[in-house]
N, C-alpha and C. Protein backbone atom coordinates (compact mmCIF):
# COMPACT_ATOMS: atom_id res chain seq x y z
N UNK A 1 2.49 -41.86 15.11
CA UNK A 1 1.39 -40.98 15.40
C UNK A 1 1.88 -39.67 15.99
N UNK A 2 2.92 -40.08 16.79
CA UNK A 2 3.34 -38.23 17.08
C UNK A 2 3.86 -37.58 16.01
N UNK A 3 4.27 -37.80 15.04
CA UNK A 3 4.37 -37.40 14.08
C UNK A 3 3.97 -36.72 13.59
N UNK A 4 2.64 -37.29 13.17
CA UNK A 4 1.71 -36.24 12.50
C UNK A 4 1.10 -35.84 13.42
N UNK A 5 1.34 -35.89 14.91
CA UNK A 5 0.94 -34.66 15.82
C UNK A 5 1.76 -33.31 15.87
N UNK A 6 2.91 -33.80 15.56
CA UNK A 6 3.92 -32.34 15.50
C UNK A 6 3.47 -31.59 14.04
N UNK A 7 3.77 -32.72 13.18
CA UNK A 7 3.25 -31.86 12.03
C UNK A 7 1.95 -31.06 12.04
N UNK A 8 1.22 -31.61 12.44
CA UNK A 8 -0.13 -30.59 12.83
C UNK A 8 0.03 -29.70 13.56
N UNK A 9 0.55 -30.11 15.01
CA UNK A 9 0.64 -29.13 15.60
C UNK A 9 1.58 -27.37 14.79
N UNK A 10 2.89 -27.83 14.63
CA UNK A 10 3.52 -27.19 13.77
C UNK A 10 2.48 -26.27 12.54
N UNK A 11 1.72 -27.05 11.75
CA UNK A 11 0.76 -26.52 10.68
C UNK A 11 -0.02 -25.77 11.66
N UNK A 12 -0.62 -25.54 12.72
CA UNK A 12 -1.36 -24.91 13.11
C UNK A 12 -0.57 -23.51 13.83
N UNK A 13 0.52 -23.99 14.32
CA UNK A 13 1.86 -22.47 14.81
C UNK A 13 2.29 -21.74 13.32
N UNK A 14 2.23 -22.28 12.25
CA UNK A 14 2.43 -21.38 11.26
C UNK A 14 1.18 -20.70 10.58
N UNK A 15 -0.06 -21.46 11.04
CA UNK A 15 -1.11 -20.59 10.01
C UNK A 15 -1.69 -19.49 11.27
N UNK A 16 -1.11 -19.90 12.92
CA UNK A 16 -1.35 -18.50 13.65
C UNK A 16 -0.42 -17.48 13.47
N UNK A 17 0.92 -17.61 12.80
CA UNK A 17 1.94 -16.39 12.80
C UNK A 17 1.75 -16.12 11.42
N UNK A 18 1.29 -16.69 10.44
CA UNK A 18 0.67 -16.00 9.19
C UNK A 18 -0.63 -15.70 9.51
N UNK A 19 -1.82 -15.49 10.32
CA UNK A 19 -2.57 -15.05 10.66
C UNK A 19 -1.70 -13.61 11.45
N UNK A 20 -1.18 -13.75 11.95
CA UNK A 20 -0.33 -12.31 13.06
C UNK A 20 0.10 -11.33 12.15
N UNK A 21 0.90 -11.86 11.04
CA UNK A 21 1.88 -11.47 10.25
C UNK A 21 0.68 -10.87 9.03
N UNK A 22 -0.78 -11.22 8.45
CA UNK A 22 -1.80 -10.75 7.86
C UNK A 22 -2.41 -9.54 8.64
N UNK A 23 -2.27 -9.66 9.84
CA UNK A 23 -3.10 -8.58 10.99
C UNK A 23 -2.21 -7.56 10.60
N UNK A 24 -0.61 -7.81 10.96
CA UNK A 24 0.24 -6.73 11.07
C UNK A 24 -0.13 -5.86 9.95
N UNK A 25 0.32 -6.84 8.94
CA UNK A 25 0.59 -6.17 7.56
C UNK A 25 -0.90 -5.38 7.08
N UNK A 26 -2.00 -5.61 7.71
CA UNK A 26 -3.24 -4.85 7.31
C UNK A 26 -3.27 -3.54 8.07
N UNK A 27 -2.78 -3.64 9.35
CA UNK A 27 -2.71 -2.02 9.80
C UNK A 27 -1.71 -1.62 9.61
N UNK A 28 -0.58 -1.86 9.37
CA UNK A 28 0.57 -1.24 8.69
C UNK A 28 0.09 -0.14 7.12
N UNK A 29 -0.83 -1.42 6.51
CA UNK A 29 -1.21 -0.84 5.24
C UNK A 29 -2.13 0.50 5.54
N UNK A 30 -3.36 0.06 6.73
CA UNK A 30 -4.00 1.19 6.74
C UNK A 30 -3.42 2.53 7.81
N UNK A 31 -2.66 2.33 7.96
CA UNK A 31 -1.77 3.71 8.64
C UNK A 31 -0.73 4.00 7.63
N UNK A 32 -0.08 3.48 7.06
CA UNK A 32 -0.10 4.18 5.71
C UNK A 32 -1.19 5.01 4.49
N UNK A 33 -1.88 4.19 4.47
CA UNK A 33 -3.15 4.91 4.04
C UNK A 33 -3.85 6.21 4.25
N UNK A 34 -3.79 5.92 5.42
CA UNK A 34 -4.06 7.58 6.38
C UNK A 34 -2.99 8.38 6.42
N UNK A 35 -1.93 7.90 6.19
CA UNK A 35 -0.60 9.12 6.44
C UNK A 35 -0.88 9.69 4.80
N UNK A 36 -0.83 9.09 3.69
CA UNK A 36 -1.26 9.32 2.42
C UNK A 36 -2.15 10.25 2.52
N UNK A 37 -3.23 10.14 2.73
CA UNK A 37 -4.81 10.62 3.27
C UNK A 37 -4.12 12.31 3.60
N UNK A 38 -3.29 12.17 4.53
CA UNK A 38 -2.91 13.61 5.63
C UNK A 38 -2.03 14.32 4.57
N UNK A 39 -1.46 13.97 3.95
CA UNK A 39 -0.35 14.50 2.99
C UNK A 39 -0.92 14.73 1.82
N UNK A 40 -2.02 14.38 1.15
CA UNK A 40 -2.92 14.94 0.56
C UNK A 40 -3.25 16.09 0.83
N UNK A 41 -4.02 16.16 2.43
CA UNK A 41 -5.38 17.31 2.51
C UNK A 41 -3.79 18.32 2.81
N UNK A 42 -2.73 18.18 3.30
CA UNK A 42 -2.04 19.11 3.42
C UNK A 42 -1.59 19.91 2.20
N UNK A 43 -1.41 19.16 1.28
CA UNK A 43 -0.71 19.36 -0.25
C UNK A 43 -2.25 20.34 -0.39
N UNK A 44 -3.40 20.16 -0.39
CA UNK A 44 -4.38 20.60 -1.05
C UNK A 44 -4.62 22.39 -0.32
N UNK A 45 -4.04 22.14 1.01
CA UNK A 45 -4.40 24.03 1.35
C UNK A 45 -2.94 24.06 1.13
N UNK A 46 -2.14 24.03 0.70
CA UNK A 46 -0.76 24.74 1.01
C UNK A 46 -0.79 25.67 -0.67
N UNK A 47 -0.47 26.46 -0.43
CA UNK A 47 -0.43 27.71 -1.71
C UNK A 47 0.54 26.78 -2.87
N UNK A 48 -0.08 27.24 -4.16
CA UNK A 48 0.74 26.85 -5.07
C UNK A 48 2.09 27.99 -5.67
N UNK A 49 3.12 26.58 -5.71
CA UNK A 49 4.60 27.38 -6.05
C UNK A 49 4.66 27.50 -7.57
N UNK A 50 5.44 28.59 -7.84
CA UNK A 50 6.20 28.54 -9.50
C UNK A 50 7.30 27.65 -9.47
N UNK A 51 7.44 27.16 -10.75
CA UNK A 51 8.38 26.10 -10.94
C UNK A 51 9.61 27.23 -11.54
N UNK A 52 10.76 27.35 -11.05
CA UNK A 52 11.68 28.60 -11.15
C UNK A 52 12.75 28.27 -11.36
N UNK A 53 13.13 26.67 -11.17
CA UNK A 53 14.63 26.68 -10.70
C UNK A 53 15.58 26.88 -12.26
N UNK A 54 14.51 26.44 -13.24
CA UNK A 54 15.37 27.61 -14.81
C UNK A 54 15.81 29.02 -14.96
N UNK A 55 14.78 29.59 -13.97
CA UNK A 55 15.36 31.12 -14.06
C UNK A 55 16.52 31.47 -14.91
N UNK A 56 17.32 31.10 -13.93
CA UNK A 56 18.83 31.87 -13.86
C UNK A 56 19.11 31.30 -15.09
N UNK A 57 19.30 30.34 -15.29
CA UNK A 57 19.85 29.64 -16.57
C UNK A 57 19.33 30.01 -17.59
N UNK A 58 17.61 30.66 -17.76
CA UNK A 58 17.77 31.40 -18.93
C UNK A 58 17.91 32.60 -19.04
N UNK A 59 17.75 33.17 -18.05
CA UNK A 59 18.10 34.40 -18.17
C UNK A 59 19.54 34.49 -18.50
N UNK A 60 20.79 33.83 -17.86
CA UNK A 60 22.28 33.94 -18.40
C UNK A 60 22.34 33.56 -20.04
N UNK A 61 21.68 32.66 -20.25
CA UNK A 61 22.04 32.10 -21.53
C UNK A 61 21.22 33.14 -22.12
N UNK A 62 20.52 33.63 -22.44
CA UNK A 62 19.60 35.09 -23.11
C UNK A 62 20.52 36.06 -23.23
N UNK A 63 20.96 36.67 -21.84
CA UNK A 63 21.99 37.76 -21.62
C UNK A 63 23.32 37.21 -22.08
N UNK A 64 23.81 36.14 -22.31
CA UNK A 64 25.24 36.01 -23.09
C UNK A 64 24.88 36.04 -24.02
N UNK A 65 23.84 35.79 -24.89
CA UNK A 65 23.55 35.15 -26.48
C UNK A 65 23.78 36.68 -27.04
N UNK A 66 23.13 37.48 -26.27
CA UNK A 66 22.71 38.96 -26.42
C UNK A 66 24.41 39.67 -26.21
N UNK A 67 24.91 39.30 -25.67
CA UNK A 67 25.80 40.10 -25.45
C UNK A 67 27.17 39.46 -26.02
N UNK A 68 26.75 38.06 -26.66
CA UNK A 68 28.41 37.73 -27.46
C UNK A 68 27.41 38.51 -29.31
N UNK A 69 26.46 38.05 -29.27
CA UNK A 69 25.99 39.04 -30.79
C UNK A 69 26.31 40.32 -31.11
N UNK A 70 26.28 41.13 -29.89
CA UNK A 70 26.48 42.66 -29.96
C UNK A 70 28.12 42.60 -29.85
N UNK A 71 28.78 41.68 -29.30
CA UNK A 71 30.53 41.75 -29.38
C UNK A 71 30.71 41.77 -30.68
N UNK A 72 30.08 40.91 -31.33
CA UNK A 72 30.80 40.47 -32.51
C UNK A 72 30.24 41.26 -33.59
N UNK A 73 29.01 42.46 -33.38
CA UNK A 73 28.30 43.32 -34.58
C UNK A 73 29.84 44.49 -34.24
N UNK A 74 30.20 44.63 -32.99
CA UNK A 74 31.22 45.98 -32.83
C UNK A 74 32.21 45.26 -33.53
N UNK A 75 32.53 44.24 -33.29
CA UNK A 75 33.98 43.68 -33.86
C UNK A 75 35.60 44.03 -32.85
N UNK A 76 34.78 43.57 -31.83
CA UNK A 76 35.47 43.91 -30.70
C UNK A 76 36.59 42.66 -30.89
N UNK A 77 38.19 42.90 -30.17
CA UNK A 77 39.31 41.54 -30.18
C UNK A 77 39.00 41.02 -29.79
N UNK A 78 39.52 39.73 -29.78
CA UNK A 78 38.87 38.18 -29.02
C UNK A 78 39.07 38.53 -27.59
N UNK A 79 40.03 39.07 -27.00
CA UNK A 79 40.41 38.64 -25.72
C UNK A 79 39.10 39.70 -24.71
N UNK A 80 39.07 40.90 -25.23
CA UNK A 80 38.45 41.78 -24.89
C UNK A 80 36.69 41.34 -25.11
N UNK A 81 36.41 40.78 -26.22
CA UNK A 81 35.35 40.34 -26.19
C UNK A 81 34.86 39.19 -25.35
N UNK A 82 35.99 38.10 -25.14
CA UNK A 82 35.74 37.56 -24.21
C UNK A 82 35.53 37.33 -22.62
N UNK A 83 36.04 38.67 -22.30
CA UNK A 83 36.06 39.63 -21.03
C UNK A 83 34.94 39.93 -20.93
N UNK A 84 34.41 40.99 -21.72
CA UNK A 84 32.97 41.02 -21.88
C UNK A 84 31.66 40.17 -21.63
N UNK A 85 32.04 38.81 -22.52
CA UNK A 85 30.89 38.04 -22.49
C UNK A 85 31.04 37.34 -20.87
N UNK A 86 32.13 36.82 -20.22
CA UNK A 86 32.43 36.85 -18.65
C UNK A 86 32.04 37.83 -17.99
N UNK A 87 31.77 38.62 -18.20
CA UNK A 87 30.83 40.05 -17.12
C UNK A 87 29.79 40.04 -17.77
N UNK A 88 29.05 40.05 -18.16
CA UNK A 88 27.88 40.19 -18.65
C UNK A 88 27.13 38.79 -18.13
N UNK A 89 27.87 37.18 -18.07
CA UNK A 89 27.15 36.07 -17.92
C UNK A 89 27.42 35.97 -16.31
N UNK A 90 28.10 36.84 -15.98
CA UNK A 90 28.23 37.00 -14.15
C UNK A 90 27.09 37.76 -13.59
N UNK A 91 26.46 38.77 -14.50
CA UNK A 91 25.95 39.96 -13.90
C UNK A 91 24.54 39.26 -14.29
N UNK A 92 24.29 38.56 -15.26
CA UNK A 92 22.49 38.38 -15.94
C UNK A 92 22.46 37.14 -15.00
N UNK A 93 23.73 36.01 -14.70
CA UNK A 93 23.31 35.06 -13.32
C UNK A 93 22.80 35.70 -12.36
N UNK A 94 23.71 36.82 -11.63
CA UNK A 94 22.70 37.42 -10.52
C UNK A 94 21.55 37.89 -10.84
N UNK A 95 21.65 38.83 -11.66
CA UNK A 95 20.07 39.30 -11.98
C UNK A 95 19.09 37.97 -12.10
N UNK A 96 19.51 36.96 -12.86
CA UNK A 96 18.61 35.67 -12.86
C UNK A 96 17.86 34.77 -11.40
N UNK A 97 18.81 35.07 -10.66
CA UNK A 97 19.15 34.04 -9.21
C UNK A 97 18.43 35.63 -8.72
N UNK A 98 17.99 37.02 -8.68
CA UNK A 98 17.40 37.76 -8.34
C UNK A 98 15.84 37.25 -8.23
N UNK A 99 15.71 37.48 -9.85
CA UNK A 99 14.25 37.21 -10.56
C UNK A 99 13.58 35.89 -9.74
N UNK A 100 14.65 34.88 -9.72
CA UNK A 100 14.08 33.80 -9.04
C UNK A 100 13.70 33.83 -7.76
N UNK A 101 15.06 34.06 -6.79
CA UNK A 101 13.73 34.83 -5.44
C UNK A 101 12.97 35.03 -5.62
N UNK A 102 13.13 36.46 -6.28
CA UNK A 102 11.37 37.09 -6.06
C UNK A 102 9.83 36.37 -6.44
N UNK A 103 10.64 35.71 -7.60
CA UNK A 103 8.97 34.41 -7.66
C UNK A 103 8.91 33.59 -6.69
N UNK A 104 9.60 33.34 -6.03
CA UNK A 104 9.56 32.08 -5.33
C UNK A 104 8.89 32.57 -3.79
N UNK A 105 9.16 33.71 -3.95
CA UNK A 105 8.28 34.65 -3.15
C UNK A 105 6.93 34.77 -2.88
N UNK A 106 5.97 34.89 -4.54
CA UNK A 106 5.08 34.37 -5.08
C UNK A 106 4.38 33.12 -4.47
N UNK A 107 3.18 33.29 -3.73
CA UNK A 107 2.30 32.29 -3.64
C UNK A 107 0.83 32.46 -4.35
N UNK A 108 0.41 31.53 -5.09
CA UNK A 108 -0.82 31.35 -5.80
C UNK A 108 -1.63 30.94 -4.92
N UNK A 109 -3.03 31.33 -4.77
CA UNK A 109 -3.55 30.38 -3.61
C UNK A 109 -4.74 29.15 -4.65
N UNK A 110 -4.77 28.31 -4.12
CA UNK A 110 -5.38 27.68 -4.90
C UNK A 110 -6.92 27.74 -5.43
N UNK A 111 -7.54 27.08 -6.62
CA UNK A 111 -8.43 27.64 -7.28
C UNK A 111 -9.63 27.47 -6.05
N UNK A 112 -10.68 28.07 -6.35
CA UNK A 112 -11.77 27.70 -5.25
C UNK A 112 -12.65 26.31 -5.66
N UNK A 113 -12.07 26.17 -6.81
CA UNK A 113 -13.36 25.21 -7.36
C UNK A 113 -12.62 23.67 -7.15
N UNK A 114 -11.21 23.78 -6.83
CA UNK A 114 -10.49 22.44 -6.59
C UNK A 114 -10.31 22.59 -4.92
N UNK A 115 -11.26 23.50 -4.20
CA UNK A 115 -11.54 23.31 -2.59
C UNK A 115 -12.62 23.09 -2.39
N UNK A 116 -13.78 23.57 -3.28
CA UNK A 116 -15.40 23.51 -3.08
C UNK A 116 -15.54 22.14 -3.20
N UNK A 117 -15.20 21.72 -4.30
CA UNK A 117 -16.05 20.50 -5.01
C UNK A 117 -15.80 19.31 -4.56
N UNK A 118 -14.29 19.28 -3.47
CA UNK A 118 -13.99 17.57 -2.85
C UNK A 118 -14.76 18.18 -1.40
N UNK A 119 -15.22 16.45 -1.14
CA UNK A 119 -15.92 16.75 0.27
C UNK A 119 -14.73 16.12 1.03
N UNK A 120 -15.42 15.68 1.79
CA UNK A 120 -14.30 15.56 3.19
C UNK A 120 -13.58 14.14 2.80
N UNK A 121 -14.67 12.91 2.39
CA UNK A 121 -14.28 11.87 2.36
C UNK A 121 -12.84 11.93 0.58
N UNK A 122 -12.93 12.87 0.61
CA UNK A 122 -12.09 13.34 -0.96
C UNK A 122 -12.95 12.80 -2.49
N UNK A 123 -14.05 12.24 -2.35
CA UNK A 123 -14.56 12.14 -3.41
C UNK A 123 -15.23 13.88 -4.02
N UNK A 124 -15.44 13.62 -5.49
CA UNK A 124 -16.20 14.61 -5.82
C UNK A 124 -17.72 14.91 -5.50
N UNK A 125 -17.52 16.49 -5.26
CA UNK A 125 -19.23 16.84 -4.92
C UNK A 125 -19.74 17.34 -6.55
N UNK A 126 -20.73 16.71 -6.90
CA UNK A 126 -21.43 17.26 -8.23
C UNK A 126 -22.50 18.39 -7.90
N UNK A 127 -22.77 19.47 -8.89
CA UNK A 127 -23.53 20.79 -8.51
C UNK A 127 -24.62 20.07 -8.91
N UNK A 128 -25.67 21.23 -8.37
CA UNK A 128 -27.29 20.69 -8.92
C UNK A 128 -27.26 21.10 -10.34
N UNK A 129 -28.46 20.92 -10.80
CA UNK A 129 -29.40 21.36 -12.25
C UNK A 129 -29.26 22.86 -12.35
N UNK A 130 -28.70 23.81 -11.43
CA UNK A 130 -28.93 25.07 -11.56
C UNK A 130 -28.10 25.92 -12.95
N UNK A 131 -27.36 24.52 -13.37
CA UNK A 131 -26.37 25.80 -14.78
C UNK A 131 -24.95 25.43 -14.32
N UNK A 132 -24.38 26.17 -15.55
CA UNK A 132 -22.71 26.14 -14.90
C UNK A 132 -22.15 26.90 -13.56
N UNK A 133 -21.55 26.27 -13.25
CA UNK A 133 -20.81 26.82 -11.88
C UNK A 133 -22.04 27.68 -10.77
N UNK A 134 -23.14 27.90 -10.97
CA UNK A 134 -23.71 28.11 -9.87
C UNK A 134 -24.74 26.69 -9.32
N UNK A 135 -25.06 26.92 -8.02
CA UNK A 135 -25.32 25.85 -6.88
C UNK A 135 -26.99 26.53 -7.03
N UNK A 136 -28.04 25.06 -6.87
CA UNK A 136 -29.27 25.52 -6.74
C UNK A 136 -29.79 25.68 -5.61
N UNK A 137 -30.76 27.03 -5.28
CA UNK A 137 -30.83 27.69 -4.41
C UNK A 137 -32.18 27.50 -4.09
N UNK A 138 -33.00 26.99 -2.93
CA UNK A 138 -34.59 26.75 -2.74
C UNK A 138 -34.44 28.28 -1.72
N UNK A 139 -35.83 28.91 -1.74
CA UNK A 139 -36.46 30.06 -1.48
C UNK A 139 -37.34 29.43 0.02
N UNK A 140 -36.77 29.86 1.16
CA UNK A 140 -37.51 29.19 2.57
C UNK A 140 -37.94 30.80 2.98
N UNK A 141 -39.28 30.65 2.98
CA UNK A 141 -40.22 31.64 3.87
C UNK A 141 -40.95 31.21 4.61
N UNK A 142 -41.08 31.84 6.08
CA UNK A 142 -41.49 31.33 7.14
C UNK A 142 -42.74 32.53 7.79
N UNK A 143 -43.57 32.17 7.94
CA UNK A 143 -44.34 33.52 8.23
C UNK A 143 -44.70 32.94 9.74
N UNK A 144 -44.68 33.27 10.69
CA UNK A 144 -44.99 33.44 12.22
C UNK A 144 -46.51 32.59 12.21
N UNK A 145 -46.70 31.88 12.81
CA UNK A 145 -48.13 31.16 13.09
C UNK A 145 -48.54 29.82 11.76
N UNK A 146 -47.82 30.43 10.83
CA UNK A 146 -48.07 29.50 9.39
C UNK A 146 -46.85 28.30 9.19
N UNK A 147 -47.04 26.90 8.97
CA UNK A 147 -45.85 26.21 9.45
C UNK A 147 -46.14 26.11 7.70
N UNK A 148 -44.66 26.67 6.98
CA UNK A 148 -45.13 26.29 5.49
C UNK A 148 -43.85 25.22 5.14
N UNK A 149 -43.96 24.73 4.28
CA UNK A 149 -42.71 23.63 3.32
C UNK A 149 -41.57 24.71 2.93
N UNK A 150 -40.45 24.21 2.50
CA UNK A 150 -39.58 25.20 1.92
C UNK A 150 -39.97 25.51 0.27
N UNK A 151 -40.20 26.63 -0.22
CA UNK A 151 -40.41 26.67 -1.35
C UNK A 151 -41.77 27.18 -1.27
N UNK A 152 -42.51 26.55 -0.86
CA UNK A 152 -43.74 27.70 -0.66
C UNK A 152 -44.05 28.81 -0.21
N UNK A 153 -44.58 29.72 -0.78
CA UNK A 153 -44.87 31.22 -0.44
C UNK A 153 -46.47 31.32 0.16
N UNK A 154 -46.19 32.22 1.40
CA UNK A 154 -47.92 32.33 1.87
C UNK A 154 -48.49 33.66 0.89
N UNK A 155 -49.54 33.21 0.21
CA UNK A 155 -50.26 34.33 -0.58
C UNK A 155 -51.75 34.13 -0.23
């Protein structure tokens, strides 16, 4: 009989530390959740970037293509032409790795209609009946002594 008192007992110390170990793991999940949540609404105001990091690379490969074609229309010697196309793929990298700064410089701010339309809880807000892209508008007149509804006019 103690036996199956330990064993019970025992069965009941493991379904409280898998009860502990269910608790943990549920607020673990939902504070993850919320960190998700925060890294969202942050991602959502932060300005949008250009994707740039090709720049340079096409711009060099453009400016060599361009500049071993024109070697070879002069009929310039190999060694000399190949001098050439080495300064020219030195000089269109910088100019490239230039160009790229300066976009990266570049902030887009984001559209208004992908800030209007999520509410807080991040679901979508749908517009009224008023048409595309405009919001329907009720007409509130209030005349002093007259308690009227919104939408009604005193005539």
């Amino acid at each position: 009989m103690s036996n199956e008192k330990k064993t019970i007992d025992d069965l009941a110390k493991e379904q409280a530390q898998q009860k502990q170990e269910r608790k943990k793991n549920r607020e673990e999940r939902e504070k993850l959740i919320e960190r998700a949540k925060e890294l969202e609404e942050e991602k959502k105001n932060q300005p949008i970037r250009l994707k740039t990091k090709p720049v340079p690379t096409v711009v060099t490969l453009v400016g060599g293509a361009i500049a071993a074609i024109i070697v070879c229309i002069q009929h310039y010697e190999l060694h000399f032409a190949l001098v050439i196309i080495l300064i020219s793929l030195l000089v269109f990298l910088v100019i490239g790795d230039v160009i790229k700064y300066l976009l990266d410089k570049i902030e887009l701010p984001r559209p208004v209609e992908e800030q209007e339309n999520v509410g807080e809880d991040g679901e979508m807000i749908e517009k009224g009946p008023a048409g595309e892209g405009e919001e329907a508008e009720t007409e509130v007149s209030y005349d002093e002594g007259n308690e009227q509804t919104p939408g009604e006019t005193g005539e």
